[in-house]
N, C-alpha and C. Protein backbone atom coordinates (compact mmCIF):
# COMPACT_ATOMS: atom_id res chain seq x y z
N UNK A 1 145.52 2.17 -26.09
CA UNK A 1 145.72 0.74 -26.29
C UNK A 1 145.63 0.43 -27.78
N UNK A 2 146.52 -0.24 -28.36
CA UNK A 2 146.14 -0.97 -29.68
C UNK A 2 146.00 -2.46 -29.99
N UNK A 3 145.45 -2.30 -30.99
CA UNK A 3 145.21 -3.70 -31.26
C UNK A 3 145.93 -4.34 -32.33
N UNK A 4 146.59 -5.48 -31.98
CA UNK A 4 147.12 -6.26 -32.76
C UNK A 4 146.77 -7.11 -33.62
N UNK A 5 146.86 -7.08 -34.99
CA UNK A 5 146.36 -8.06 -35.74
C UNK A 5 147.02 -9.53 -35.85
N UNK A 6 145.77 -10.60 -35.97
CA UNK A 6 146.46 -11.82 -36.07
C UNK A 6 147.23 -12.06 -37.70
N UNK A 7 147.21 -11.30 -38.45
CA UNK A 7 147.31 -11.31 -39.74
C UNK A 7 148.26 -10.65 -40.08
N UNK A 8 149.73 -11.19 -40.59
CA UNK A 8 150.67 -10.15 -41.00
C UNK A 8 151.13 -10.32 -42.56
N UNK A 9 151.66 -9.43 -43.26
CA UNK A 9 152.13 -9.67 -44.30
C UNK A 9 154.03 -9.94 -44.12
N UNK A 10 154.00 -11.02 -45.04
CA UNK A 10 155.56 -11.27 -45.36
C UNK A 10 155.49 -11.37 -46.73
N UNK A 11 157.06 -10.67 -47.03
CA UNK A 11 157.59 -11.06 -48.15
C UNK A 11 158.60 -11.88 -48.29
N UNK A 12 158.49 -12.82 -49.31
CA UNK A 12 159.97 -13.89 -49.53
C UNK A 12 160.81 -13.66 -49.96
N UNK A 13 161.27 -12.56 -49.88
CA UNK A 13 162.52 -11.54 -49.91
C UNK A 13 162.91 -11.75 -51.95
N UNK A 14 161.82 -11.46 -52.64
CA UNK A 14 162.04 -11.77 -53.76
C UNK A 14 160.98 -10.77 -54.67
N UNK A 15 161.22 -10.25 -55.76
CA UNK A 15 160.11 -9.50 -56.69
C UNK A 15 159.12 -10.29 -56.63
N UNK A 16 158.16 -10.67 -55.53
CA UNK A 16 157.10 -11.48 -55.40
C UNK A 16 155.55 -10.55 -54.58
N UNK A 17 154.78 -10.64 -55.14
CA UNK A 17 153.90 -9.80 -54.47
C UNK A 17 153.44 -10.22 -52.75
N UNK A 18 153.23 -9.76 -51.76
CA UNK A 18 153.47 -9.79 -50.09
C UNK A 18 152.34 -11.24 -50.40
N UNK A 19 153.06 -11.87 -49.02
CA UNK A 19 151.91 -13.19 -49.20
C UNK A 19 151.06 -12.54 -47.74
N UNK A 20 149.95 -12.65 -47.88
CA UNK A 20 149.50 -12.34 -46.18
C UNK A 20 148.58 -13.91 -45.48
N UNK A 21 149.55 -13.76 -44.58
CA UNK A 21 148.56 -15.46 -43.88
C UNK A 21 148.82 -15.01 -42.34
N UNK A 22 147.89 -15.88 -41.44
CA UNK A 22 147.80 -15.72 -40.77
C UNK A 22 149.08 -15.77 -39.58
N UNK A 23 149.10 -15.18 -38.48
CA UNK A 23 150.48 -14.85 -37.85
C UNK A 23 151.43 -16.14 -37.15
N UNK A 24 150.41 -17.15 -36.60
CA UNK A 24 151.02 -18.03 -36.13
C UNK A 24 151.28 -18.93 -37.28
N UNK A 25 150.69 -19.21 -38.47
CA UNK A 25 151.22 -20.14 -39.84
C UNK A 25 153.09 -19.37 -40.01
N UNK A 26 152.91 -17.99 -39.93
CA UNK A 26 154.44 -17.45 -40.33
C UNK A 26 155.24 -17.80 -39.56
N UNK A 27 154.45 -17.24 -38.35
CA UNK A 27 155.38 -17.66 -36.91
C UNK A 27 156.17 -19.54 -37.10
N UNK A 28 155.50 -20.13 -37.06
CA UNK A 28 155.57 -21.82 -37.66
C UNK A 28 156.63 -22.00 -38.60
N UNK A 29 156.23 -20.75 -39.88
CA UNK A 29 157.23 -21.23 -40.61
C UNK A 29 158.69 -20.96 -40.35
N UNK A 30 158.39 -19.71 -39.98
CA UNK A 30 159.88 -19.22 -39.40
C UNK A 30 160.90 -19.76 -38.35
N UNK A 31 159.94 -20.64 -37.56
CA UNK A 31 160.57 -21.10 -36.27
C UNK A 31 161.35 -22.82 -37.02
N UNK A 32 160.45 -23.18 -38.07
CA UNK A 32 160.54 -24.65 -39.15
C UNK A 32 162.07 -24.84 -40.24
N UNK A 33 162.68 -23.27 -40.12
CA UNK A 33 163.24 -22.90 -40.72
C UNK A 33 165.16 -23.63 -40.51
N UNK A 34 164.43 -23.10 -38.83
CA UNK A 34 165.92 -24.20 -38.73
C UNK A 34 166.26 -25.68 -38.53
N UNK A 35 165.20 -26.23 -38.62
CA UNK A 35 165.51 -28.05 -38.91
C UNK A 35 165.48 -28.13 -40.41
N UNK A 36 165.26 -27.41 -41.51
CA UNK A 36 164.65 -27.71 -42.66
C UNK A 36 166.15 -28.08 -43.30
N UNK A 37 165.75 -29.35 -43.89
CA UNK A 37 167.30 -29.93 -44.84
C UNK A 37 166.36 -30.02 -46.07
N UNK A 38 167.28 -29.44 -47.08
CA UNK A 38 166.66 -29.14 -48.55
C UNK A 38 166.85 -30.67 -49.10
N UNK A 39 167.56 -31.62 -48.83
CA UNK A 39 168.09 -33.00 -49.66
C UNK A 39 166.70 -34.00 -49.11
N UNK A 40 166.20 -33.89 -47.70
CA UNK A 40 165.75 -34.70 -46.85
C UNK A 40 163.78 -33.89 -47.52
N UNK A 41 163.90 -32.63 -46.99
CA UNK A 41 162.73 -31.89 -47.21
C UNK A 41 161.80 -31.36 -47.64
N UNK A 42 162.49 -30.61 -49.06
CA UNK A 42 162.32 -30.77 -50.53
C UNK A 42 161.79 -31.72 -51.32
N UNK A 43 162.38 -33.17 -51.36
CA UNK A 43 161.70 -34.10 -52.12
C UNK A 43 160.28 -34.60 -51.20
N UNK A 44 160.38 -34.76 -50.12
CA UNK A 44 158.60 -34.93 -49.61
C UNK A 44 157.78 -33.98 -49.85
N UNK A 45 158.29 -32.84 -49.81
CA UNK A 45 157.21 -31.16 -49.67
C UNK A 45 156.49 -31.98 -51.31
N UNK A 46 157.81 -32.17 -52.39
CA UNK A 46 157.03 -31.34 -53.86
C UNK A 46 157.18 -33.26 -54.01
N UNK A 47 157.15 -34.12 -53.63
CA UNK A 47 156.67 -35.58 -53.59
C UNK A 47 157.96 -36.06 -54.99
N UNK A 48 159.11 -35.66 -54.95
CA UNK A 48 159.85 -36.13 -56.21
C UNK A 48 161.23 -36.67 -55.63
N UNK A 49 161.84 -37.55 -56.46
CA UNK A 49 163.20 -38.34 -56.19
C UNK A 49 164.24 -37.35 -55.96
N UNK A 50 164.18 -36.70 -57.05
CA UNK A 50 165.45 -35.50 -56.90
C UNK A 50 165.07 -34.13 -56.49
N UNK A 51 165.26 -33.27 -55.80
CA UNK A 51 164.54 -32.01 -56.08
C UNK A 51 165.64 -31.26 -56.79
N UNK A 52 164.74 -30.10 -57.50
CA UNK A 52 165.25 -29.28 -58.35
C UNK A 52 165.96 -28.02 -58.10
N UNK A 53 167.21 -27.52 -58.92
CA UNK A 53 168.16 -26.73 -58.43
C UNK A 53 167.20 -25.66 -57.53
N UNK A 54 168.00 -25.02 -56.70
CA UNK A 54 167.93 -23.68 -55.89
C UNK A 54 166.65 -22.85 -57.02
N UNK A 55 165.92 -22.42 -56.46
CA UNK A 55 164.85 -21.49 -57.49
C UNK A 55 163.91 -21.50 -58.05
N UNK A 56 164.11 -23.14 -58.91
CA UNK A 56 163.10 -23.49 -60.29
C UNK A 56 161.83 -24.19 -59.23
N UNK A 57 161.69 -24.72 -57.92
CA UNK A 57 160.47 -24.90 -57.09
C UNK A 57 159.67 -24.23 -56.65
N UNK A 58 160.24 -22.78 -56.61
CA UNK A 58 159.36 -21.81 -55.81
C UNK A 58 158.30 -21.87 -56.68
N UNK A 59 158.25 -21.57 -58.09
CA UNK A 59 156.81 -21.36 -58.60
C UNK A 59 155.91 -22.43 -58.56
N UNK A 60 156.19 -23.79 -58.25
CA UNK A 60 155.34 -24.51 -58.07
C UNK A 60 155.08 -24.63 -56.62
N UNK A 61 155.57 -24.28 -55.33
CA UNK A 61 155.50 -24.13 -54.10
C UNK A 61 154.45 -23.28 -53.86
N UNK A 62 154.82 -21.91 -54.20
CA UNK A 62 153.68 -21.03 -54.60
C UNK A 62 152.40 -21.29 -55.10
N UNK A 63 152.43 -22.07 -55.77
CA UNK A 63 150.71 -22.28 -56.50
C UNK A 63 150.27 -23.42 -55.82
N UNK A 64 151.17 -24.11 -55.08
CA UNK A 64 150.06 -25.26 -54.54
C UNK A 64 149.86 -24.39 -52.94
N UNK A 65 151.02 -23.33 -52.19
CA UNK A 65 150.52 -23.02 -51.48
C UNK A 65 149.15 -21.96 -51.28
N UNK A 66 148.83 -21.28 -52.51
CA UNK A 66 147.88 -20.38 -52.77
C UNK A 66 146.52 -21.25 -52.69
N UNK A 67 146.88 -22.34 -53.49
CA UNK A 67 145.70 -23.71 -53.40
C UNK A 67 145.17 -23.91 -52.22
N UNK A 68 146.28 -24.48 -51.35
CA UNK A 68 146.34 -24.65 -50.01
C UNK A 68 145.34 -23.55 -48.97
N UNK A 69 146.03 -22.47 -49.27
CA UNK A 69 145.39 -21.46 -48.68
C UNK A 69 143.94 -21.10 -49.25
N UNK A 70 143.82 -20.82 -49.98
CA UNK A 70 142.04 -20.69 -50.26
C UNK A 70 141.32 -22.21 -50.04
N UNK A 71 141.68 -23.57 -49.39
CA UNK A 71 140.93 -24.03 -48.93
C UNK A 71 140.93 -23.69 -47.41
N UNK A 72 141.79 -23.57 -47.02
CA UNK A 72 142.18 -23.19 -45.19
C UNK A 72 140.70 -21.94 -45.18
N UNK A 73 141.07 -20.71 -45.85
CA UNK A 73 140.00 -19.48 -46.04
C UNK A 73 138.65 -20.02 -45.95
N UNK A 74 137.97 -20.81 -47.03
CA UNK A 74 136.88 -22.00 -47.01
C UNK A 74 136.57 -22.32 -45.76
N UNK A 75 137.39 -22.95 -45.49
CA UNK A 75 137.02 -23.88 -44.03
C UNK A 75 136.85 -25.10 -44.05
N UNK A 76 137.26 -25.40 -45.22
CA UNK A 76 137.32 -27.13 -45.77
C UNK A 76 137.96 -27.71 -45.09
N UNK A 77 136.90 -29.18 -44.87
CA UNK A 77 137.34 -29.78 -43.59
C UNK A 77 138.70 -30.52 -44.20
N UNK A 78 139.23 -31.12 -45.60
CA UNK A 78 140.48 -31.64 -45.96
C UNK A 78 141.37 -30.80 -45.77
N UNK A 79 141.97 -29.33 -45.13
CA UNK A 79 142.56 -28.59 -44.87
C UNK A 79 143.90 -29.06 -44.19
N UNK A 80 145.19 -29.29 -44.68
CA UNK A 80 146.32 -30.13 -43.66
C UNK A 80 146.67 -28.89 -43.61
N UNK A 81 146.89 -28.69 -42.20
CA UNK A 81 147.65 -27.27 -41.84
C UNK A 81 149.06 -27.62 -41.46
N UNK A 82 149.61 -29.19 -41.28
CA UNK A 82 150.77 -29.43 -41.55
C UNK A 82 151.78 -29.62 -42.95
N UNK A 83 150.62 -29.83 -43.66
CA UNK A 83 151.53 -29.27 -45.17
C UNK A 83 151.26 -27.84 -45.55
N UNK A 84 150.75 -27.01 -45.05
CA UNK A 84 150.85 -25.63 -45.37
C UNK A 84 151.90 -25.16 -44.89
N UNK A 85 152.13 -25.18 -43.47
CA UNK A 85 153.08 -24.88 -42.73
C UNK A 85 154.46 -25.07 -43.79
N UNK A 86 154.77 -26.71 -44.20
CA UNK A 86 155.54 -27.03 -44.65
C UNK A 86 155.72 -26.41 -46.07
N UNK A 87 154.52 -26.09 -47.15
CA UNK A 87 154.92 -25.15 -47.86
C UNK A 87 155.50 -23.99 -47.46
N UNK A 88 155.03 -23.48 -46.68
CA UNK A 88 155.71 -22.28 -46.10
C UNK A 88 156.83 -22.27 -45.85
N UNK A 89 157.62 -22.89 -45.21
CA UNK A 89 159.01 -23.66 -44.68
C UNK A 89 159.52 -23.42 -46.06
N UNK A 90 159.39 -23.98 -46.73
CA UNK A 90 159.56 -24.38 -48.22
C UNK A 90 160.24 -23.08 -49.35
N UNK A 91 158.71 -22.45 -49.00
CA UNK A 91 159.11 -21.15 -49.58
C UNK A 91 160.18 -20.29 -48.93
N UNK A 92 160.18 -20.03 -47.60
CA UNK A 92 160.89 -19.76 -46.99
C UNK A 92 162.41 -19.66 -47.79
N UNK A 93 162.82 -20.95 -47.31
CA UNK A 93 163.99 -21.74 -47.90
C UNK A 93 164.27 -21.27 -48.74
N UNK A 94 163.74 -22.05 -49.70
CA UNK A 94 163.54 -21.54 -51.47
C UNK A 94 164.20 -19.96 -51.55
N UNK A 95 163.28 -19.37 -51.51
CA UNK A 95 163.08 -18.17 -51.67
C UNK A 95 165.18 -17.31 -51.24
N UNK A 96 165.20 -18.16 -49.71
CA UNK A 96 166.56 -17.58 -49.29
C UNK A 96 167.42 -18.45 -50.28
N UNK A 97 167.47 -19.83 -50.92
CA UNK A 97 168.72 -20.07 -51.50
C UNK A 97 168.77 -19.77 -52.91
N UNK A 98 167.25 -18.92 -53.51
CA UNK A 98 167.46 -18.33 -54.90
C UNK A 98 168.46 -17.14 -54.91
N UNK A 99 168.71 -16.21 -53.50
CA UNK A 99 169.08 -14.98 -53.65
C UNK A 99 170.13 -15.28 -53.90
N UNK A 100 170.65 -13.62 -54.88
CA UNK A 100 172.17 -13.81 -55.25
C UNK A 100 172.75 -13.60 -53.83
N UNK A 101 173.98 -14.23 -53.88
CA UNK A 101 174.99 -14.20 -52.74
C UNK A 101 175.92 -13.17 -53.61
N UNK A 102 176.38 -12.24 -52.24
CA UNK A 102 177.66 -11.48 -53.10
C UNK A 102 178.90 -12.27 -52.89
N UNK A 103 179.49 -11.69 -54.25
CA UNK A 103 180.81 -12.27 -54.42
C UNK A 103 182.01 -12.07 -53.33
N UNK A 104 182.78 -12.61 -52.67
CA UNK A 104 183.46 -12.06 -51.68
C UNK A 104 184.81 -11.83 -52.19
N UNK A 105 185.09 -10.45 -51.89
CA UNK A 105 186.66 -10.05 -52.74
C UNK A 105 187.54 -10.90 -52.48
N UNK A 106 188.63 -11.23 -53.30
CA UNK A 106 189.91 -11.99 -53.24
C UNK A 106 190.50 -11.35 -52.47
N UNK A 107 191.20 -12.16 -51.65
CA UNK A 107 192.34 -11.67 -50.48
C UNK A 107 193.33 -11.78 -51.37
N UNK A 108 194.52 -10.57 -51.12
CA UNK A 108 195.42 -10.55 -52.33
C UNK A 108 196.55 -10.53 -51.01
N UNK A 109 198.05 -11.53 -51.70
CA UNK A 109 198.54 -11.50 -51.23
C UNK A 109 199.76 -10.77 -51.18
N UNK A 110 200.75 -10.22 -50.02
CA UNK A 110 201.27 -9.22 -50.05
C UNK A 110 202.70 -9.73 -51.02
């Protein structure tokens, strides 16, 4: 028999070191992933009028979610585990619309 940990590591598919949180926060985010509208979602997550191109958020997503997370660890009772989640979501996102997209060859015509 083995045992399963509640604790998994993900990466945000980026030269970023593994984030490890707990399984159902990932689970959450991952499942958050498909209602998430970057125009609508984005400006509440990081609280601003416009949000900023594809990329330049993650590093501040990141540091408030690290924030986030070492109070959750604590046990601090101000702990919103609905804006963690939503950082997460966030990063998520983020993280997928920084990657390069490949270029798709020209269809050449005959």
């Amino acid at each position: 028999m083995t045992m399963m940990s509640n604790v998994i590591a993900f990466q945000p598919r980026m030269a970023r070191p593994h984030l490890r949180r707990p399984r159902l926060l990932v689970q959450a985010a991952r499942a958050g992933l498909a209602g998430w509208n970057r125009r609508r979602d984005l400006r509440r997550v990081l609280k601003c009028d416009i949000p900023p191109p594809a990329g330049l958020a993650l590093a501040r997503l990141l540091a408030e979610e690290e924030q986030l997370d070492l109070v959750r660890r604590e046990g601090v009772a101000g702990y919103d585990m609905h804006r963690h989640i939503m950082l997460l979501i966030a990063i998520l996102a983020e993280t997928a619309a920084a990657m390069p997209r490949p270029v798709p060859n020209p269809v050449t015509c005959p």
